[in-house]
C-alpha atoms as a PDB file:
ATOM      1  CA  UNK A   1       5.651  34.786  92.555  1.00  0.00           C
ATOM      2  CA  UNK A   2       3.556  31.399  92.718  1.00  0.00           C
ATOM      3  CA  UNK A   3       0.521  33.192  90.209  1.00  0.00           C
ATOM      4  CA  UNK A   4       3.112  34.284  87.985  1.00  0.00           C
ATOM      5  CA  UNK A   5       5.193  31.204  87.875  1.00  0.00           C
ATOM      6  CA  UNK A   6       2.287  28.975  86.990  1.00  0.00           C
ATOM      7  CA  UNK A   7      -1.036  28.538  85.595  1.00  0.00           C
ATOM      8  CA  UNK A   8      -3.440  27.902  88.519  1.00  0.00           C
ATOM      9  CA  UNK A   9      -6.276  26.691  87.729  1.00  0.00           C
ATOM     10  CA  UNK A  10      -7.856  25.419  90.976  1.00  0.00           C
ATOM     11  CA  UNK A  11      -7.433  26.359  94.671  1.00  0.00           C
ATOM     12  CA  UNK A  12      -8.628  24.084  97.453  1.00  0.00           C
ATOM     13  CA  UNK A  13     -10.320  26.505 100.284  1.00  0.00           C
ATOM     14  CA  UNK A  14     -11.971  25.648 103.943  1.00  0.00           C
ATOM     15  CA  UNK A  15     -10.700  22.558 106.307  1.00  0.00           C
ATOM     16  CA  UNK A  16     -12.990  20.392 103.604  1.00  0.00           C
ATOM     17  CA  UNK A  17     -10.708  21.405 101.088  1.00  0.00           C
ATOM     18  CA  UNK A  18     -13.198  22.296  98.738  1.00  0.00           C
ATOM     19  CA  UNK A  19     -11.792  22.832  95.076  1.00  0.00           C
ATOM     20  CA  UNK A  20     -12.581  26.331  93.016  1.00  0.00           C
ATOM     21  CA  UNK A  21     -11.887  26.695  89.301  1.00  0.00           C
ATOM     22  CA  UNK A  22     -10.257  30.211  88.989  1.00  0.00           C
ATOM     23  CA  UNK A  23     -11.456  32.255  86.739  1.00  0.00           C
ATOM     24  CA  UNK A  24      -9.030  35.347  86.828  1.00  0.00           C
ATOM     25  CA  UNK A  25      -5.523  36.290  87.749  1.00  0.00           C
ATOM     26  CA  UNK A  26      -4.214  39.782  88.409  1.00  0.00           C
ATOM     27  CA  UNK A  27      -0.478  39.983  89.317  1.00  0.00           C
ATOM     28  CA  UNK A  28       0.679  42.981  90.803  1.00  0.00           C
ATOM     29  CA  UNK A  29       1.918  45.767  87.887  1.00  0.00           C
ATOM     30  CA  UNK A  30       4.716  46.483  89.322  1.00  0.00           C
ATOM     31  CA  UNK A  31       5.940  42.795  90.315  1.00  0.00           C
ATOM     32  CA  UNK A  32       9.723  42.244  89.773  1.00  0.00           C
ATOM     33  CA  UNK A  33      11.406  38.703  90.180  1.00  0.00           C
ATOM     34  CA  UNK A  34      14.996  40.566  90.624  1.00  0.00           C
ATOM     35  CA  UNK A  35      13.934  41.797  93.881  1.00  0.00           C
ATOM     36  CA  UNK A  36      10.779  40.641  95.091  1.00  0.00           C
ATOM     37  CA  UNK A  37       8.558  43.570  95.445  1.00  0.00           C
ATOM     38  CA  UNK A  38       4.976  44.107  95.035  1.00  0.00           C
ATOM     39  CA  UNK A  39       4.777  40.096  95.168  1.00  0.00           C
ATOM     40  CA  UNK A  40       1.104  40.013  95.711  1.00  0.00           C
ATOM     41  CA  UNK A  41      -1.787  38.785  93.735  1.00  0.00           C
ATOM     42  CA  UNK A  42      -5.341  38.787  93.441  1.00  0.00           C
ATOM     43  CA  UNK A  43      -7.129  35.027  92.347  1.00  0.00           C
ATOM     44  CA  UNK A  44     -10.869  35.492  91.672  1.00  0.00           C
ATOM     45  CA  UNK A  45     -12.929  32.251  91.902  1.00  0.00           C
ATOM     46  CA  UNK A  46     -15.350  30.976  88.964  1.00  0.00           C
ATOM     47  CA  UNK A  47     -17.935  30.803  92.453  1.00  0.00           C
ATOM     48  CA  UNK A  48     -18.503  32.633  95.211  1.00  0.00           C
ATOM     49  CA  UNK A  49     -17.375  30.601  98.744  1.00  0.00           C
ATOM     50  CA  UNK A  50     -19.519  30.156 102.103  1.00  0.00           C
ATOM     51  CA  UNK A  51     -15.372  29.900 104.110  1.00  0.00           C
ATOM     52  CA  UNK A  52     -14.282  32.551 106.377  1.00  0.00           C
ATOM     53  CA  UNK A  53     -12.012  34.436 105.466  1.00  0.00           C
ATOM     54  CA  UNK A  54      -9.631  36.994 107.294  1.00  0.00           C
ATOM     55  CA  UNK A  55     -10.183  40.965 107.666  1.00  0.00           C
ATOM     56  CA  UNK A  56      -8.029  43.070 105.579  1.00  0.00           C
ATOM     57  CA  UNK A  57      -5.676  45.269 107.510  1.00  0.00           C
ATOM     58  CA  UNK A  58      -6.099  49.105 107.310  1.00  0.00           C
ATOM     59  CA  UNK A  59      -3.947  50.914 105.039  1.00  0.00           C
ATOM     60  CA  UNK A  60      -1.712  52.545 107.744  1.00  0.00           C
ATOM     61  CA  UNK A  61      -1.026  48.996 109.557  1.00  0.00           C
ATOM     62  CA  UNK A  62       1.534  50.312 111.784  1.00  0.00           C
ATOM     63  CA  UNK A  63      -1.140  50.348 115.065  1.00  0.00           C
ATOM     64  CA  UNK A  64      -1.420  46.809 113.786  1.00  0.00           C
ATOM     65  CA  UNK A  65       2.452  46.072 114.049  1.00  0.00           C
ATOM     66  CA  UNK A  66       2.793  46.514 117.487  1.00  0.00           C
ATOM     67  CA  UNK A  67       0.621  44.069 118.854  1.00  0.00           C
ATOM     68  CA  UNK A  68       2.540  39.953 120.201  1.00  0.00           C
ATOM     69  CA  UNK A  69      -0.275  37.611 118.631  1.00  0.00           C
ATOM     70  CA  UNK A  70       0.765  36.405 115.588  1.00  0.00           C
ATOM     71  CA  UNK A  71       0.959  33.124 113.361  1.00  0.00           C
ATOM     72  CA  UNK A  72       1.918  32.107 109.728  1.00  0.00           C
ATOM     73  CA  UNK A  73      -0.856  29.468 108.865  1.00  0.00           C
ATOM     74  CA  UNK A  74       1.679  27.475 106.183  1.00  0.00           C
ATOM     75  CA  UNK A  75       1.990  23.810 104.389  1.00  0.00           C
ATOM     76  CA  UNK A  76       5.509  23.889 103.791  1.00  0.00           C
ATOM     77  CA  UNK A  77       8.173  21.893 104.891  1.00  0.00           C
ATOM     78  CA  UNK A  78       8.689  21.509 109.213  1.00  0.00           C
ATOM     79  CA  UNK A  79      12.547  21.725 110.722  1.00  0.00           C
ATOM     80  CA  UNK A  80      13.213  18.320 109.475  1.00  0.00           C
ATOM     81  CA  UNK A  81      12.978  19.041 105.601  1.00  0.00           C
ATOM     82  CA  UNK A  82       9.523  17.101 105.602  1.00  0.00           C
ATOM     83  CA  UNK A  83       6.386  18.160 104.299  1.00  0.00           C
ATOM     84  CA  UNK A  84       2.706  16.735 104.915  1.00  0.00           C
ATOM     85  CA  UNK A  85       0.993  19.079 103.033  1.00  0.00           C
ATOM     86  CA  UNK A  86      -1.243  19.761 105.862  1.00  0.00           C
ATOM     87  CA  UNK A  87      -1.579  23.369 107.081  1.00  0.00           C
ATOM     88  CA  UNK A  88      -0.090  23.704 110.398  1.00  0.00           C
ATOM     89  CA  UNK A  89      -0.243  27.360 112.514  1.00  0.00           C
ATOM     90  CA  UNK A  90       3.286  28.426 113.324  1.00  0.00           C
ATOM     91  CA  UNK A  91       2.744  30.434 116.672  1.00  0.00           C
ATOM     92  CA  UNK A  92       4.619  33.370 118.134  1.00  0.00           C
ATOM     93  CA  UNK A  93       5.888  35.187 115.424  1.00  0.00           C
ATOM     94  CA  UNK A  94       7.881  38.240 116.262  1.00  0.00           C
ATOM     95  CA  UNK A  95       8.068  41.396 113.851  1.00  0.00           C
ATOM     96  CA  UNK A  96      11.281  42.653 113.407  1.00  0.00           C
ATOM     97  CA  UNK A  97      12.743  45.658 111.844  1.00  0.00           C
ATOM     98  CA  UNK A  98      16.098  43.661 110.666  1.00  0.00           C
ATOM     99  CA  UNK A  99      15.042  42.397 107.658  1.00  0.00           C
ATOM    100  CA  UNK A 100      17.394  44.557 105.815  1.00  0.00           C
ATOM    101  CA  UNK A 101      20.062  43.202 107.900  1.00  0.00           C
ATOM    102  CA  UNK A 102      19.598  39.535 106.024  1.00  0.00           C
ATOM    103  CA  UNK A 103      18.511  40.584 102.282  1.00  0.00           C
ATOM    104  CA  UNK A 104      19.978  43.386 100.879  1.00  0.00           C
ATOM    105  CA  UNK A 105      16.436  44.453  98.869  1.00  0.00           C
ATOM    106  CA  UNK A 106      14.187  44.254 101.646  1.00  0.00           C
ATOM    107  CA  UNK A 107      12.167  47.469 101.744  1.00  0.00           C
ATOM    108  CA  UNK A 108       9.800  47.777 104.852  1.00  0.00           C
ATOM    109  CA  UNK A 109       7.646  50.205 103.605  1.00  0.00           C
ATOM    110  CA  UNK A 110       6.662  47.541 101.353  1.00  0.00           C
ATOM    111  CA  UNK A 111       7.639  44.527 103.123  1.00  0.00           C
ATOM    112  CA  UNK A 112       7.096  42.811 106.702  1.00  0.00           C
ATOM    113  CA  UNK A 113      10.103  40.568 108.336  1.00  0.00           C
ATOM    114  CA  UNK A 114       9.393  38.055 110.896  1.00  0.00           C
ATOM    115  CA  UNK A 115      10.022  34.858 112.917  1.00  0.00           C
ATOM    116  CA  UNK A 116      10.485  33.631 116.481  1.00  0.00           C
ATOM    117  CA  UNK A 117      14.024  34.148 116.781  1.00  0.00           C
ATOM    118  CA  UNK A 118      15.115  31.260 119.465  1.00  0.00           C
ATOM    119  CA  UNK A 119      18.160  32.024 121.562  1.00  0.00           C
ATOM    120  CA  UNK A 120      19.199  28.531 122.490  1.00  0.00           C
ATOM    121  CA  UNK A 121      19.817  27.388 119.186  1.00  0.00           C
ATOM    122  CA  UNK A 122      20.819  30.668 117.248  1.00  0.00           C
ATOM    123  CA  UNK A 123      17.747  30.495 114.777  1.00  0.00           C
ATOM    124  CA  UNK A 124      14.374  31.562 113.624  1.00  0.00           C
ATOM    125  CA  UNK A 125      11.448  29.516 113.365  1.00  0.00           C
ATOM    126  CA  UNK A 126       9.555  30.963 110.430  1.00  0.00           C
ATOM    127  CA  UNK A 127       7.846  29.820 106.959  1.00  0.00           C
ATOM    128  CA  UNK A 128      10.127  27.704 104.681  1.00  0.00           C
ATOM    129  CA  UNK A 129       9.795  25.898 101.147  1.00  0.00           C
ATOM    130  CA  UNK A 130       6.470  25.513 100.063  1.00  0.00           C
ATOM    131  CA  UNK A 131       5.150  28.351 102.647  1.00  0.00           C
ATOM    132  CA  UNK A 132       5.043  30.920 100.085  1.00  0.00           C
ATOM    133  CA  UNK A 133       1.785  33.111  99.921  1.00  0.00           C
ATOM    134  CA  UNK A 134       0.531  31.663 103.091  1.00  0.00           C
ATOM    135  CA  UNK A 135      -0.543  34.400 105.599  1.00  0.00           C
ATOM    136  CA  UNK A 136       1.338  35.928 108.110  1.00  0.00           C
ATOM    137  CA  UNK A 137      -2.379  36.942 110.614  1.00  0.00           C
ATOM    138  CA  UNK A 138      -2.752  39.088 113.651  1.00  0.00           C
ATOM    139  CA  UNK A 139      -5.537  38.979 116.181  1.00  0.00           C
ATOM    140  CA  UNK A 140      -6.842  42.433 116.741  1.00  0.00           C
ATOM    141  CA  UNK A 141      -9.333  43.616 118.741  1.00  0.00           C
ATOM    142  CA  UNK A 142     -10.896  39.611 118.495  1.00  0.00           C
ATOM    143  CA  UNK A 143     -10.398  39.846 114.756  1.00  0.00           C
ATOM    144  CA  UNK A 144      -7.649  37.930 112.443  1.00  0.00           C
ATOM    145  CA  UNK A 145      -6.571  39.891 110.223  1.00  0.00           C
ATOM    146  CA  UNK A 146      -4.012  39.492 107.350  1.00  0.00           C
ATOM    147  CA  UNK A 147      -1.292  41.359 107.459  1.00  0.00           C
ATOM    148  CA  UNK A 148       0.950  39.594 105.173  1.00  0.00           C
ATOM    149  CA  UNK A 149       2.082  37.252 102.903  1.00  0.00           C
ATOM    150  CA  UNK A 150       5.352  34.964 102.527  1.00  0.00           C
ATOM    151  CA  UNK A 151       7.574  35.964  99.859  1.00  0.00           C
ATOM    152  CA  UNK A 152      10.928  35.019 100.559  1.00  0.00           C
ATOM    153  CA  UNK A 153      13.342  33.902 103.251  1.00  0.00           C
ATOM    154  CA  UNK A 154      16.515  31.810 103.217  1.00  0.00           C
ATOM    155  CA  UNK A 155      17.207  28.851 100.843  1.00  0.00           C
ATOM    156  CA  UNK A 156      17.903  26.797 103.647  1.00  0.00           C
ATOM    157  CA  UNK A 157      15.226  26.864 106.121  1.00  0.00           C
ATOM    158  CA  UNK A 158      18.072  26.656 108.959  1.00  0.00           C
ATOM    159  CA  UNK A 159      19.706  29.405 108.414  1.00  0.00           C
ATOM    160  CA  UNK A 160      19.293  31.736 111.289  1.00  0.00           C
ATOM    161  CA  UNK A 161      17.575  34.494 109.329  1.00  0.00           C
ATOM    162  CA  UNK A 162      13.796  35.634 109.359  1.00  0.00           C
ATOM    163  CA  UNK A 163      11.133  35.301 106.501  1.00  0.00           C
ATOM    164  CA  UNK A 164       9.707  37.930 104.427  1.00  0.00           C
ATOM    165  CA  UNK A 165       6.051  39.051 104.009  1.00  0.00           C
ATOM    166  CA  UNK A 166       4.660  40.878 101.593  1.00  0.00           C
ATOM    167  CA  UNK A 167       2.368  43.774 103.437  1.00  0.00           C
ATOM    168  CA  UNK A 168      -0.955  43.773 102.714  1.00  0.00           C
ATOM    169  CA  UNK A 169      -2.372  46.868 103.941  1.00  0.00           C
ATOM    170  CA  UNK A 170      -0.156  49.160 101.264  1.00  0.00           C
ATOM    171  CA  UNK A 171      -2.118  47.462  98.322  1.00  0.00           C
ATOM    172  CA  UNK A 172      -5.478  48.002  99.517  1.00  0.00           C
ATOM    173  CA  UNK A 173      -6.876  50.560  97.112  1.00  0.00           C
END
């Protein structure tokens, strides 16, 4: 939803922050606003980058699914409403199957629903505003790999309700 909302024309990659002009945008065919599907995209830089970036996931990621090691690597706002702009690593994310029990169009062949749910205080931690197409990464075997990307959670950050990922490894053609 970010590529199609607006006209990027630079990305800042690697801990140096490095600025790319962007040459190319391809937004998903099948993308729909209404309900958030196929929410993926596909930048291509005007030069090629020396950064390391994350393995793909295989197209069957369900192997992948069942593993604890998780994180959302995110720049959007923390509990308090306050944002740095800094990417930050949000550890311990838990998969969950209940995403359809919080948004009524969540569809997980398409879609991946997590956050740490935390007992004590009735909540999830998970991405929030200004999180959205950061990746949701496993470590597998010694190897990150992405296995999705935020889409959509909760308007308010507090509510006790997980975030939604679009899944990577059903796009991989």
């Amino acid at each position: 939803h970010c590529v199609y909302e607006r006209d990027i024309v630079f990305i800042n990659l690697g801990e140096d922050e490095k600025e790319y002009g962007v040459s190319k945008r391809i937004i998903h065919a099948n993308y729909n606003r209404e309900d958030n599907l196929y929410d993926i995209a596909i930048i291509v830089l005007s030069e090629s980058s020396n950064n390391k970036f994350l393995s793909l996931p295989p197209l069957n990621d369900k192997p992948l699914l069942m593993i604890d090691n998780l994180y959302i690597l995110g720049n959007g706002e923390d509990e308090n409403g306050e944002r740095d702009y800094k990417f930050k690593k949000s550890l311990q994310m838990d998969l969950s199957s209940n995403g359809g029990s919080f948004y009524e169009k969540f569809d997980d062949t398409l879609q991946i629903s997590a956050g740490r749910y935390i007992a004590e205080i009735e909540n999830y931690s998970k991405a929030c505003k200004g999180d959205s197409g950061a990746p949701l990464v496993a470590t597998f075997g010694g190897i990150e790999t992405l296995l999705g990307l935020v889409s959509y959670g909760a308007e308010d950050c507090q509510t006790a309700a997980p975030s939604i990922f679009v899944r990577v490894g059903v796009h991989r053609e």
